[in-house]
N, C-alpha and C. Protein backbone atom coordinates (compact mmCIF):
# COMPACT_ATOMS: atom_id res chain seq x y z
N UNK A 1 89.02 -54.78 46.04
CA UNK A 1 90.43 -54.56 45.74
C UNK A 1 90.55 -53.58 44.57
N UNK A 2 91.55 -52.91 44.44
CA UNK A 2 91.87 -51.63 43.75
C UNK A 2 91.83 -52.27 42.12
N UNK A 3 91.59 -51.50 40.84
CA UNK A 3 92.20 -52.05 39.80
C UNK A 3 93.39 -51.59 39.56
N UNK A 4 94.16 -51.84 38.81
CA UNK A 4 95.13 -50.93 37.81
C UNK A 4 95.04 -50.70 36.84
N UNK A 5 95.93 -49.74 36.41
CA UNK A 5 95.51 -49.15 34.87
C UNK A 5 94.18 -48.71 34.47
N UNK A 6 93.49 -48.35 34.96
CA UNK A 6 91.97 -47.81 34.56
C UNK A 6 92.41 -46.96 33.31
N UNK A 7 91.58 -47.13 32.35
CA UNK A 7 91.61 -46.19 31.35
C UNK A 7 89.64 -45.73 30.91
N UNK A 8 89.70 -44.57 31.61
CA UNK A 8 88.53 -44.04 31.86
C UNK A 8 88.43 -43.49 30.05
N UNK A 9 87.78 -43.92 29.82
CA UNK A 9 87.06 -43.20 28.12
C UNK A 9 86.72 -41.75 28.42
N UNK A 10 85.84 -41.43 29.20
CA UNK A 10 85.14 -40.17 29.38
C UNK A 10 86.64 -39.05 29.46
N UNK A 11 87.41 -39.79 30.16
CA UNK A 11 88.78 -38.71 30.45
C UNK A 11 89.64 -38.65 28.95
N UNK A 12 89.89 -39.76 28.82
CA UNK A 12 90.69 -39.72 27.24
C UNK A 12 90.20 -40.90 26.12
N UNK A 13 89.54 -40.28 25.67
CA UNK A 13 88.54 -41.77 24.82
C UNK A 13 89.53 -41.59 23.48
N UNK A 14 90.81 -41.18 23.10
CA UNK A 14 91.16 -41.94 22.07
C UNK A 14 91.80 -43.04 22.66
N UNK A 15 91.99 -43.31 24.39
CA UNK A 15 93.13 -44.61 24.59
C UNK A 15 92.18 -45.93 24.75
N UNK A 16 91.17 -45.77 24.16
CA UNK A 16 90.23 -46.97 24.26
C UNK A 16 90.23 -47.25 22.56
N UNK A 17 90.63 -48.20 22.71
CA UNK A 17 91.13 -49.20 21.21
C UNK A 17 89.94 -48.91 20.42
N UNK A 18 89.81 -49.24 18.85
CA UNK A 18 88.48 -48.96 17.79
C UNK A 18 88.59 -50.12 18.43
N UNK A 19 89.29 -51.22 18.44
CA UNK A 19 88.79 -53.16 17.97
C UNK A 19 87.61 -53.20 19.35
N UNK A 20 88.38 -52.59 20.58
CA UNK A 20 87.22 -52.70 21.44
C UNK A 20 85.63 -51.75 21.64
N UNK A 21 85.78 -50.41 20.66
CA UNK A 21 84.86 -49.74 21.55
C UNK A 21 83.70 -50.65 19.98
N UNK A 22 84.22 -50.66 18.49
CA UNK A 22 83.73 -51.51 18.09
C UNK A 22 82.61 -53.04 18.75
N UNK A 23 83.52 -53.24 18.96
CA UNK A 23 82.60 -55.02 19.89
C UNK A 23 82.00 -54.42 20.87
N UNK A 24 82.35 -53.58 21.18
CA UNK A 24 81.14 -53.58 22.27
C UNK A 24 79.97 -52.44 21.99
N UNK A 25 80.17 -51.80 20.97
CA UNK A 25 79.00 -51.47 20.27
C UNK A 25 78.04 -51.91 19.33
N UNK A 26 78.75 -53.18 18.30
CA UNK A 26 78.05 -54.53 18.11
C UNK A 26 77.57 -54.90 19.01
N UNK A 27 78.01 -55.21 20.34
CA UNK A 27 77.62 -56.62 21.18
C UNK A 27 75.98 -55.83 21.57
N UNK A 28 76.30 -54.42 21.77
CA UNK A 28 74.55 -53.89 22.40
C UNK A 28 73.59 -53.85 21.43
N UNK A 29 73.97 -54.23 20.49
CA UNK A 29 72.63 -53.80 19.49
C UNK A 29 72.14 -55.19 19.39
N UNK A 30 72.83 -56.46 20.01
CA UNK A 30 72.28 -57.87 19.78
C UNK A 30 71.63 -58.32 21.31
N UNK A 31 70.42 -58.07 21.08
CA UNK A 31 69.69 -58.69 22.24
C UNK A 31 68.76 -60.24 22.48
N UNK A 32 68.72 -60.81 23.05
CA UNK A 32 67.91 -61.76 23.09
C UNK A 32 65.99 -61.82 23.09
N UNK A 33 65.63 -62.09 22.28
CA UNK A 33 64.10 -61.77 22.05
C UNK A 33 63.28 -61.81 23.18
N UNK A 34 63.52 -61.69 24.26
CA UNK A 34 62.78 -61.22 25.46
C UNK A 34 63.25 -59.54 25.98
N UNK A 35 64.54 -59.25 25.37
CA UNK A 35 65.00 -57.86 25.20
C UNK A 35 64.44 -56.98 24.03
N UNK A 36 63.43 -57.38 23.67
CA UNK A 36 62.81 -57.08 22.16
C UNK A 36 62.16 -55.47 22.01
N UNK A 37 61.78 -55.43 23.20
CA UNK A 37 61.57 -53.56 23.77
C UNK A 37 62.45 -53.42 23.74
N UNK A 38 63.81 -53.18 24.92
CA UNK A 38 64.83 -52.78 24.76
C UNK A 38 65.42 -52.29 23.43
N UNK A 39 65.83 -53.32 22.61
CA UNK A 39 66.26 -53.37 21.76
C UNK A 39 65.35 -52.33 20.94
N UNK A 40 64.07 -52.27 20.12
CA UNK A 40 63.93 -51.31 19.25
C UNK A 40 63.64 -49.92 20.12
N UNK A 41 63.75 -49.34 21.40
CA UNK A 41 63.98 -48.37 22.11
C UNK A 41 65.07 -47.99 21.65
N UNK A 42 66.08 -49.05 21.96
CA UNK A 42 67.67 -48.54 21.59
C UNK A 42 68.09 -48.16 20.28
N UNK A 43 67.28 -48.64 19.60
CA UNK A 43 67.18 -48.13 17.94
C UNK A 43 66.50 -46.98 17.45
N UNK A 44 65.65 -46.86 18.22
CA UNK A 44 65.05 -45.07 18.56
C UNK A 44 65.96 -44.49 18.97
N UNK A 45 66.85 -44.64 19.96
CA UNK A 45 68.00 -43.43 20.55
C UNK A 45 68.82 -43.27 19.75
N UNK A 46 69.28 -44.65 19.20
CA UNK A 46 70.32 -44.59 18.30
C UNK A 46 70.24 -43.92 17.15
N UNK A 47 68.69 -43.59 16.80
CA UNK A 47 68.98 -42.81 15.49
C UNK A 47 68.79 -41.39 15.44
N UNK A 48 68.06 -41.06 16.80
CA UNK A 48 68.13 -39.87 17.30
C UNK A 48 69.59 -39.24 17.68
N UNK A 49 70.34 -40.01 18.00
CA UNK A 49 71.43 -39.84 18.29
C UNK A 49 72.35 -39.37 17.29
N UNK A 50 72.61 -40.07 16.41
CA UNK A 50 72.88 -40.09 14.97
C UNK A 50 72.68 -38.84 14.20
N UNK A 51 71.19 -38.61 14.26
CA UNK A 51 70.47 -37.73 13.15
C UNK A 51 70.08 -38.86 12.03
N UNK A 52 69.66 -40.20 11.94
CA UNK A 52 69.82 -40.78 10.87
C UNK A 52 68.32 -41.92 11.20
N UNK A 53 67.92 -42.19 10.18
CA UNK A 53 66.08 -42.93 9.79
C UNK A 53 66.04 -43.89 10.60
N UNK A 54 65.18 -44.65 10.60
CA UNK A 54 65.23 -45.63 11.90
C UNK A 54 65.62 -46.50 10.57
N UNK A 55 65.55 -47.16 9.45
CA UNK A 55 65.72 -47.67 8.35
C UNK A 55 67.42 -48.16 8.58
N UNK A 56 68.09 -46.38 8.70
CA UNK A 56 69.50 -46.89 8.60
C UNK A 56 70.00 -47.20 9.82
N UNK A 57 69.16 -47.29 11.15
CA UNK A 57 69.54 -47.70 12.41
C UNK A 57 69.50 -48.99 12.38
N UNK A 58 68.19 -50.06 11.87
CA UNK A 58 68.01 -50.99 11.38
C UNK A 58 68.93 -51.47 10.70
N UNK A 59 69.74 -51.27 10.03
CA UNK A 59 70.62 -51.73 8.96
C UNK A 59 72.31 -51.49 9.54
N UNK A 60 72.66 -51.13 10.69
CA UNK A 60 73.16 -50.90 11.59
C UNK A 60 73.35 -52.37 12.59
N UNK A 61 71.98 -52.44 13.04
CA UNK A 61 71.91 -53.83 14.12
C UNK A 61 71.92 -54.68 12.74
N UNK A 62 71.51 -54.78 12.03
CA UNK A 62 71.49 -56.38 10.63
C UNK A 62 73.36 -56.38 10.78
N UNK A 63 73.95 -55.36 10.64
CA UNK A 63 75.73 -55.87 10.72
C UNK A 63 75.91 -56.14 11.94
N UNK A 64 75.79 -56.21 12.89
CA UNK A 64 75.73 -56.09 14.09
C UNK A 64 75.71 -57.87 14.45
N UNK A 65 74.11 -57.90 14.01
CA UNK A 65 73.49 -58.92 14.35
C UNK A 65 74.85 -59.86 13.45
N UNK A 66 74.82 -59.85 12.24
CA UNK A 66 75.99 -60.83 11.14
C UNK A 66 77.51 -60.40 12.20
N UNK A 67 77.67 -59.34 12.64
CA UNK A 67 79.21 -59.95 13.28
C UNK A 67 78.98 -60.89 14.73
N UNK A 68 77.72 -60.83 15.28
CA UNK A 68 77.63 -61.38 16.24
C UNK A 68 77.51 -62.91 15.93
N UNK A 69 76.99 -62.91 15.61
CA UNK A 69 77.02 -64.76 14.70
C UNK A 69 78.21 -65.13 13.99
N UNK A 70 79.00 -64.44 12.99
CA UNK A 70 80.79 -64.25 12.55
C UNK A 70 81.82 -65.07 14.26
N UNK A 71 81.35 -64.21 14.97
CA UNK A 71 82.26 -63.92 16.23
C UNK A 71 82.15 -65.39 16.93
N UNK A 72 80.72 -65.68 17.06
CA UNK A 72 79.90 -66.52 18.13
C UNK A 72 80.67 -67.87 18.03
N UNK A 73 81.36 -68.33 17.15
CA UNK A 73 82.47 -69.64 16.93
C UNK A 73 83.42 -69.46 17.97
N UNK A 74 84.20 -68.04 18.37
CA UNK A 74 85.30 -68.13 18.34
C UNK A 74 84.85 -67.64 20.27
N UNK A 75 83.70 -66.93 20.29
CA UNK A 75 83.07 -66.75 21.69
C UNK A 75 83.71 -68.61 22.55
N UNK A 76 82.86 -69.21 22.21
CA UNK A 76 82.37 -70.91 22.37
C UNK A 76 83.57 -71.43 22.62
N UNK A 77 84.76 -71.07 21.17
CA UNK A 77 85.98 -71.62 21.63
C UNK A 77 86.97 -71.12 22.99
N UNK A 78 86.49 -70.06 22.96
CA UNK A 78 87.35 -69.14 24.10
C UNK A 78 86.72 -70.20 25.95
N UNK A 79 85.70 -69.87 25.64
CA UNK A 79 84.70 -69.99 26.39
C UNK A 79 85.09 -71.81 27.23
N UNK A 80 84.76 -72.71 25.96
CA UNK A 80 85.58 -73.88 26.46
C UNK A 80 86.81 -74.42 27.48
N UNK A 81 87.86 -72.97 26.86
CA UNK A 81 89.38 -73.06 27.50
C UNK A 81 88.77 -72.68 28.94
N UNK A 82 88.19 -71.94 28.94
CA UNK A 82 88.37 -71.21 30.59
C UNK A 82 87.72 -71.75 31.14
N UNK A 83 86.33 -72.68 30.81
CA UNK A 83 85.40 -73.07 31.97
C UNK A 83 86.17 -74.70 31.95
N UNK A 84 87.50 -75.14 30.97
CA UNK A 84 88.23 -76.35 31.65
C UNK A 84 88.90 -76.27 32.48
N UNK A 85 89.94 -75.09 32.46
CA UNK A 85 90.84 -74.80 33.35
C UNK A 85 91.21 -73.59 34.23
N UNK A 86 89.87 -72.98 34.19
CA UNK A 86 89.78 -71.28 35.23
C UNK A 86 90.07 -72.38 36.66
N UNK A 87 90.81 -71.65 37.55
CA UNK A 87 90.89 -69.99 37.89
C UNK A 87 92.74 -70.14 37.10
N UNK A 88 93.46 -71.55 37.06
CA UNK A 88 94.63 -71.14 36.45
C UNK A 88 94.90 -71.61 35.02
N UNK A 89 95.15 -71.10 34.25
CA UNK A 89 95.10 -71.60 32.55
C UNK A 89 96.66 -71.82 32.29
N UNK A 90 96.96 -72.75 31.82
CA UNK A 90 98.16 -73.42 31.49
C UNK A 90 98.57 -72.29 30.34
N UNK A 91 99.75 -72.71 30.06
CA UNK A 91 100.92 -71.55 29.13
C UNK A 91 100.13 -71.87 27.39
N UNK A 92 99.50 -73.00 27.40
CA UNK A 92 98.56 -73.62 26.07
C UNK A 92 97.54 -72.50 25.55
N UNK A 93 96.85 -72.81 27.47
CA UNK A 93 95.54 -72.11 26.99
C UNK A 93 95.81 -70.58 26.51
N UNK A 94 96.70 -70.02 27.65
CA UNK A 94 96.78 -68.71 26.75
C UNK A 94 97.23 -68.30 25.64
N UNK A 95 98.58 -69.12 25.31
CA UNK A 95 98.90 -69.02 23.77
C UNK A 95 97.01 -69.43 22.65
N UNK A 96 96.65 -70.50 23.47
CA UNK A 96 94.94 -70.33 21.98
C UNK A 96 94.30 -69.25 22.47
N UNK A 97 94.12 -68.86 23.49
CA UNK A 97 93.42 -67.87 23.67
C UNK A 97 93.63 -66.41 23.13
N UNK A 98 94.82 -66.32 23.19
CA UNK A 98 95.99 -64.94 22.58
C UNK A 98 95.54 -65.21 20.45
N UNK A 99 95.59 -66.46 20.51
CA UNK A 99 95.24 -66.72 18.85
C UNK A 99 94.17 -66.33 18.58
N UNK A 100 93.02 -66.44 19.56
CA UNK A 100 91.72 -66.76 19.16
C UNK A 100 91.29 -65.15 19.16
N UNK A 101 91.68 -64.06 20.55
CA UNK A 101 92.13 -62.95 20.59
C UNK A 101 92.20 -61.83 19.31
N UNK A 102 93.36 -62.57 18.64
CA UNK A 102 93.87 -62.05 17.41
C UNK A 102 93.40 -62.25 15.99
N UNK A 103 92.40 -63.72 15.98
CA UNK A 103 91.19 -63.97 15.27
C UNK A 103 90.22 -62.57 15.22
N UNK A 104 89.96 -62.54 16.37
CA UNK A 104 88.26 -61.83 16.47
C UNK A 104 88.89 -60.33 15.93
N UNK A 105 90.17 -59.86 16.28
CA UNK A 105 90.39 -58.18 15.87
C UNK A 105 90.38 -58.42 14.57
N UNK A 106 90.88 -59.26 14.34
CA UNK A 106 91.07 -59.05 12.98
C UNK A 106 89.43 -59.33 11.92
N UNK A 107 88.47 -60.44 12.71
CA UNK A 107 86.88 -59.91 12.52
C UNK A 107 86.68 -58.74 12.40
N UNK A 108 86.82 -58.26 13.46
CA UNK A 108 86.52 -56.77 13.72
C UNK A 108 86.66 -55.78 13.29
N UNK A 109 88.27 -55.55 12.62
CA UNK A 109 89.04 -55.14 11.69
C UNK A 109 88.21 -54.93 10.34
N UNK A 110 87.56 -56.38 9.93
CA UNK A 110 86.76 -56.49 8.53
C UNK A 110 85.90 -56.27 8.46
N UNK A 111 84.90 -56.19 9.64
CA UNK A 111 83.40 -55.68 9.93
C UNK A 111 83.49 -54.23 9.84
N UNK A 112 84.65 -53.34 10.45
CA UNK A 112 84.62 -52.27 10.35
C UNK A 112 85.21 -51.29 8.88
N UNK A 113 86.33 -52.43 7.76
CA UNK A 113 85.96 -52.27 6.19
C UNK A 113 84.97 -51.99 5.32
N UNK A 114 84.29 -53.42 5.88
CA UNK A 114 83.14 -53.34 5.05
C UNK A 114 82.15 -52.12 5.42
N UNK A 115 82.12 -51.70 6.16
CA UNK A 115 81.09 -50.86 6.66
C UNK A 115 80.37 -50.10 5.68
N UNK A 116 81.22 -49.04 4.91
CA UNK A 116 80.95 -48.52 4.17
C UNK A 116 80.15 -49.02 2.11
N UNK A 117 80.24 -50.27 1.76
CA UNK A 117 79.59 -51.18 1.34
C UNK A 117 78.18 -51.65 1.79
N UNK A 118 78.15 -51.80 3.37
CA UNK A 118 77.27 -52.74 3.69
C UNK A 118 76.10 -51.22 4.15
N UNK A 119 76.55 -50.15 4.42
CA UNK A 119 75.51 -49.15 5.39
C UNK A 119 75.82 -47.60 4.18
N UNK A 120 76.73 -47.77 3.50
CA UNK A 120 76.77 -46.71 2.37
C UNK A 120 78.04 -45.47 2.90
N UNK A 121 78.64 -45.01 2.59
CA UNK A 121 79.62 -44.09 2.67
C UNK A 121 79.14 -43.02 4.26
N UNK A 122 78.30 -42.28 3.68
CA UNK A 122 77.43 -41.50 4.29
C UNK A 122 77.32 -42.17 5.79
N UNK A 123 76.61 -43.24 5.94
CA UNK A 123 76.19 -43.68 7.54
C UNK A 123 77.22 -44.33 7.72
N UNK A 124 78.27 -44.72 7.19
CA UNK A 124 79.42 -45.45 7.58
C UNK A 124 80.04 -44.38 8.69
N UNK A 125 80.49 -43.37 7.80
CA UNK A 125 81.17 -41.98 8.64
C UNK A 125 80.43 -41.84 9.64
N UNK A 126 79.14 -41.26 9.69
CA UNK A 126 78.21 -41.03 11.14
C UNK A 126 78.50 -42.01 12.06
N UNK A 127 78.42 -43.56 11.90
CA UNK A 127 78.72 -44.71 12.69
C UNK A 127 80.43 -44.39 13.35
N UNK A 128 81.05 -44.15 12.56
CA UNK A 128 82.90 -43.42 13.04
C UNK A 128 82.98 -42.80 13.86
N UNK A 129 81.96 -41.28 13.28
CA UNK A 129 81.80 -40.23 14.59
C UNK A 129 81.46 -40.96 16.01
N UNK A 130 80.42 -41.54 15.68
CA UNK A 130 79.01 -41.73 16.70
C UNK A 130 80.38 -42.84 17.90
N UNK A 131 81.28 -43.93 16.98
CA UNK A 131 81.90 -44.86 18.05
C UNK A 131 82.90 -43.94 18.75
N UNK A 132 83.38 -42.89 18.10
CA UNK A 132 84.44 -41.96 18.46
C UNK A 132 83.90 -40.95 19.52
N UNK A 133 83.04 -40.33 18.87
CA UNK A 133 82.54 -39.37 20.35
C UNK A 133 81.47 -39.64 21.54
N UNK A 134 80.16 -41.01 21.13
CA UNK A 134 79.92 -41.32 22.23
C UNK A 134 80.27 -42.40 22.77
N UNK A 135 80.50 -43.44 22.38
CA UNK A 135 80.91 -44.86 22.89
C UNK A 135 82.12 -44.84 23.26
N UNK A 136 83.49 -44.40 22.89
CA UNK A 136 84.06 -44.71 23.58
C UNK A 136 84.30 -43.81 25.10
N UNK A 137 84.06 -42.44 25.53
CA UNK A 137 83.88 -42.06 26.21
C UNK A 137 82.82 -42.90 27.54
N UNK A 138 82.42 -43.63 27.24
CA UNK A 138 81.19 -44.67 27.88
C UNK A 138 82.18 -45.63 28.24
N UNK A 139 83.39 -46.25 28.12
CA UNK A 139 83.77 -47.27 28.42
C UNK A 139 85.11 -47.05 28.78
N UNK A 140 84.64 -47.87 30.11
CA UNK A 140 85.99 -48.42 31.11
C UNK A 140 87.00 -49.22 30.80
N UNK A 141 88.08 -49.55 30.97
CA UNK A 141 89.11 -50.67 30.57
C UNK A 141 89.74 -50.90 31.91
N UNK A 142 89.91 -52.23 32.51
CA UNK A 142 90.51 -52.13 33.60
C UNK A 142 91.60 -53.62 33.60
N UNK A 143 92.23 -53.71 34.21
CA UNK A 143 93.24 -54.26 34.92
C UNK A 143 93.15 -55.08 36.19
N UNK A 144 92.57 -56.29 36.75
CA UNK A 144 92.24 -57.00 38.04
C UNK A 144 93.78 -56.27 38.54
N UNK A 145 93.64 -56.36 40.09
CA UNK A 145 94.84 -56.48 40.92
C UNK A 145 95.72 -57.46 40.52
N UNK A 146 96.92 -57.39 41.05
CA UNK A 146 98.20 -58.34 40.89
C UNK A 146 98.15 -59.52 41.80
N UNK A 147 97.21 -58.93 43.11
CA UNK A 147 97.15 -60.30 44.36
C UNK A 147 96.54 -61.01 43.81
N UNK A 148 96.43 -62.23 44.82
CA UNK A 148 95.32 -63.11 44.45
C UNK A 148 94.08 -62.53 44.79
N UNK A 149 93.02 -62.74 43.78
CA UNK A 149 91.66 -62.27 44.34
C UNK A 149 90.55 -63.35 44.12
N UNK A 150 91.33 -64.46 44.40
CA UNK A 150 89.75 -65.54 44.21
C UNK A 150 88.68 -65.29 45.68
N UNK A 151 89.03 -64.35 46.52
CA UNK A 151 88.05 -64.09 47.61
C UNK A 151 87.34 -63.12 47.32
N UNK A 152 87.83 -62.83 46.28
CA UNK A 152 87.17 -60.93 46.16
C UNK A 152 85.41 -61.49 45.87
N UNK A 153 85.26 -60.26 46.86
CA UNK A 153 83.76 -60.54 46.61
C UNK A 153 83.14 -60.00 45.16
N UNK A 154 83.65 -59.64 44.67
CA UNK A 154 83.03 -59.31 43.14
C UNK A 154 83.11 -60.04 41.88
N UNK A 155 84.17 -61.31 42.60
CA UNK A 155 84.62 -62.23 41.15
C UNK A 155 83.27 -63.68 41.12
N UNK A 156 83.94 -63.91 39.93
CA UNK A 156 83.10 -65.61 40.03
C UNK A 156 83.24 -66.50 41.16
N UNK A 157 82.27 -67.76 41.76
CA UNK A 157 82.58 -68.91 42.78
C UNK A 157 83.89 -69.40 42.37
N UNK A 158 84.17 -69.69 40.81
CA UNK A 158 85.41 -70.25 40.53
C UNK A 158 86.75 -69.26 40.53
N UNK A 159 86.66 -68.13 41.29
CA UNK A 159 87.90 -67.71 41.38
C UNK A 159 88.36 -66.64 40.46
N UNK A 160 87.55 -66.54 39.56
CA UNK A 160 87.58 -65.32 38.11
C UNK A 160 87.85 -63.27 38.44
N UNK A 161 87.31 -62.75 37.90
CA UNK A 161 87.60 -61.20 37.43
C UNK A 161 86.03 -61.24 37.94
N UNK A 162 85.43 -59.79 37.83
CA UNK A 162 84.57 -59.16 38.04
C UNK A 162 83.45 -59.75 37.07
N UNK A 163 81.78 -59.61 37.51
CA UNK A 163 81.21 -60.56 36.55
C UNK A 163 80.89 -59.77 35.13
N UNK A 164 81.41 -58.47 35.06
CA UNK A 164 81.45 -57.83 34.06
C UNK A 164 82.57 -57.95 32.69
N UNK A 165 83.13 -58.66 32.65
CA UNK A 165 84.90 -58.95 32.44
C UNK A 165 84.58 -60.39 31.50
N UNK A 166 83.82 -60.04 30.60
CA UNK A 166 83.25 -61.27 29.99
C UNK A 166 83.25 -61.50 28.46
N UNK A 167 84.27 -60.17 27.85
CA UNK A 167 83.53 -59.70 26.67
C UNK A 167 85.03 -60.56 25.68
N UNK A 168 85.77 -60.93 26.01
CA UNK A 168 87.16 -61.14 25.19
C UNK A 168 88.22 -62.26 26.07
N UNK A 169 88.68 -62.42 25.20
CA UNK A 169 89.94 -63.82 25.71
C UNK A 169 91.42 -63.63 26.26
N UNK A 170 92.06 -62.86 25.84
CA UNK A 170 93.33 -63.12 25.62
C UNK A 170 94.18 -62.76 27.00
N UNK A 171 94.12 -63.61 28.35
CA UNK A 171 94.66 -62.38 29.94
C UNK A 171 96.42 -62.28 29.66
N UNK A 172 96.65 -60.82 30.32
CA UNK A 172 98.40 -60.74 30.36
C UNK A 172 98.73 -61.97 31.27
N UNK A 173 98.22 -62.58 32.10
CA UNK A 173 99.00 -63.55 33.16
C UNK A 173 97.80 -64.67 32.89
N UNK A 174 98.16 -65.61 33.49
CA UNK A 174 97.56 -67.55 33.03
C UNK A 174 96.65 -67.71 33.94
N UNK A 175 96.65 -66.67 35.36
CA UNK A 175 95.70 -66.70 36.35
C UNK A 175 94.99 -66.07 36.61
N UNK A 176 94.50 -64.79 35.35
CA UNK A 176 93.42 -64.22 35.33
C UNK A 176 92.31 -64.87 34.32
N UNK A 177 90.86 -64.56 34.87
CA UNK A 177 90.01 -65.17 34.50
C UNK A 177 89.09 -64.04 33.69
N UNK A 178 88.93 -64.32 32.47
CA UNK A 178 87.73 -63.09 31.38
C UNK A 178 88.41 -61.92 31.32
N UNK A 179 89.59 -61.83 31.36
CA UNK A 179 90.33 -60.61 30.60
C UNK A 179 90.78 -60.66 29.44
N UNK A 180 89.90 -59.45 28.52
CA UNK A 180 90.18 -58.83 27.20
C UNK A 180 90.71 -58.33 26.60
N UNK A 181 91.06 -57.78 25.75
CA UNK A 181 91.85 -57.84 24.75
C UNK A 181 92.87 -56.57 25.34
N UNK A 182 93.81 -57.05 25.15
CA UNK A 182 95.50 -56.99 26.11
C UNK A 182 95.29 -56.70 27.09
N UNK A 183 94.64 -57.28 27.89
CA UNK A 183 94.91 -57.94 29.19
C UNK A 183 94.08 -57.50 30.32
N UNK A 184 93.04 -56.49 29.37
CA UNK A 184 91.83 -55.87 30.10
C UNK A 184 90.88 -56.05 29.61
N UNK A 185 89.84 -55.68 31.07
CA UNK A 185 88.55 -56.28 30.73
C UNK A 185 87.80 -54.60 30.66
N UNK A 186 86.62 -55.19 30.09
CA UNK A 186 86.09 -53.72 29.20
C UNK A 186 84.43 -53.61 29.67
N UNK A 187 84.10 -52.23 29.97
CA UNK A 187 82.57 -52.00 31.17
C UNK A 187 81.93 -50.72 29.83
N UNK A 188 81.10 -51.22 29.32
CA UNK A 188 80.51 -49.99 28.20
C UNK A 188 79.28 -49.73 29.62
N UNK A 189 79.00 -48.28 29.52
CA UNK A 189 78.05 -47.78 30.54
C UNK A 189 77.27 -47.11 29.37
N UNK A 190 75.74 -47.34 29.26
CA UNK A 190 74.95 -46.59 28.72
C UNK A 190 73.98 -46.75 29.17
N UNK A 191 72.70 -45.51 28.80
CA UNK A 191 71.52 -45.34 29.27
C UNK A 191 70.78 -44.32 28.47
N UNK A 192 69.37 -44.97 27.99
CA UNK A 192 68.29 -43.58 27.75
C UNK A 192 67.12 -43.33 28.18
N UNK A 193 66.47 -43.15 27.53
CA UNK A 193 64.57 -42.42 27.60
C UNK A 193 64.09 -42.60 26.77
N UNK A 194 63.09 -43.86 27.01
CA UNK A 194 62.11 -44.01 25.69
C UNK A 194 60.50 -43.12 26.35
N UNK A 195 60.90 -41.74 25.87
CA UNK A 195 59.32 -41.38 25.58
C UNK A 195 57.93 -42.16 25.24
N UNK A 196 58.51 -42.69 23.80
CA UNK A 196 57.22 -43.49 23.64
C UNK A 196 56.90 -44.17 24.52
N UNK A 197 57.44 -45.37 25.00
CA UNK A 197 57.04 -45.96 26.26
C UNK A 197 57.37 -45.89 27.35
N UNK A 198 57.71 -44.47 27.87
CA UNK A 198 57.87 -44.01 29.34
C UNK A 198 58.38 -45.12 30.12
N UNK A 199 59.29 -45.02 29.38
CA UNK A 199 60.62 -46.08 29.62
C UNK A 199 62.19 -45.55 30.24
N UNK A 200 63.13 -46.64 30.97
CA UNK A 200 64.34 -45.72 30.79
C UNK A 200 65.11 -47.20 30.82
N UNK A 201 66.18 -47.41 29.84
CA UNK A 201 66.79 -48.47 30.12
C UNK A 201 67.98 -48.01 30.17
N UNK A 202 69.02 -49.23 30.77
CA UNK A 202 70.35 -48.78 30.80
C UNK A 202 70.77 -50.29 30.36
């Protein structure tokens, strides 16, 4: 089924929010320790990318890693509402969810203050550029259809959004399931080349 509202980054990447292209440039630098290649690969690109030491790439994922743990309360709480009452959420859940929503930007908001304190003036700005000209161009924002789509073959068994649609709380309507922040769900696309280990991850 069709989405609506697509807001393609690559076409106009200032209409992709900081609060989102933010989180979801935190969320990639936090991998699970079986992603442990991945992860310092991606810290090679990233600083190649940059122009900047692997030191201050490192110090990059350490904020990263601290907003992901900051956040991870309010993940759990979100998380609770929907796996009680998906595929339809009462007028409750979305009013906490819309709160909880407005919690995390405003995380986000402060993670992206501090920046310049925590990574120094200098790599703060590069990190600005770097979310502004490559990340958000990388990311999708979309809109489920208006029908019902608990058949759609791309959603959850329980009736949900796409299994990508996972990153934020707050849906415009009570019967969408893992839609983010105002009312869309958000697809970061990336990929590189690890030379050293004749590698390519995405």
């Amino acid at each position: 089924m069709p989405f609506r509202n697509v807001i393609n980054g690559k076409d106009n990447p200032s209409a992709v929010a900081d609060a989102v292209a933010y989180d979801l440039f935190f969320r990639s630098l936090v991998a699970s320790p079986r992603e442990s290649d991945a992860t310092r690969s991606l810290l090679r690109a990233l600083a190649g990318n940059m122009g900047v030491t692997a030191e201050q790439a490192d110090a990059m994922r350490a904020v990263a890693e601290e907003f992901s743990q900051t956040v991870a309360p309010l993940d759990a709480r979100a998380a609770v509402i929907k796996e009680k009452h998906l595929p339809y959420l009462t007028p409750d859940d979305a009013r906490q969810l819309t709160g909880l929503q407005k919690q995390k930007e405003a995380l986000i908001a402060s993670t992206v203050a501090s920046l310049p304190g925590k990574l120094g003036r200098q790599l703060a700005d590069k990190l600005l550029l770097h979310v502004r000209g490559y990340v958000k161009p990388r990311v999708r924002s979309l809109q489920p259809p208006t029908s019902d789509h608990r058949h759609d073959p791309l959603s959850h068994s329980k009736g949900g959004s796409p299994r990508f649609m996972k990153a934020s709380y707050a849906p415009t309507q009570t019967t969408y399931d893992g839609v983010g922040m105002n009312g869309y769900g958000h697809l970061y696309v990336d990929g590189w080349q690890d030379t050293t280990a004749a590698a390519i991850y995405g």
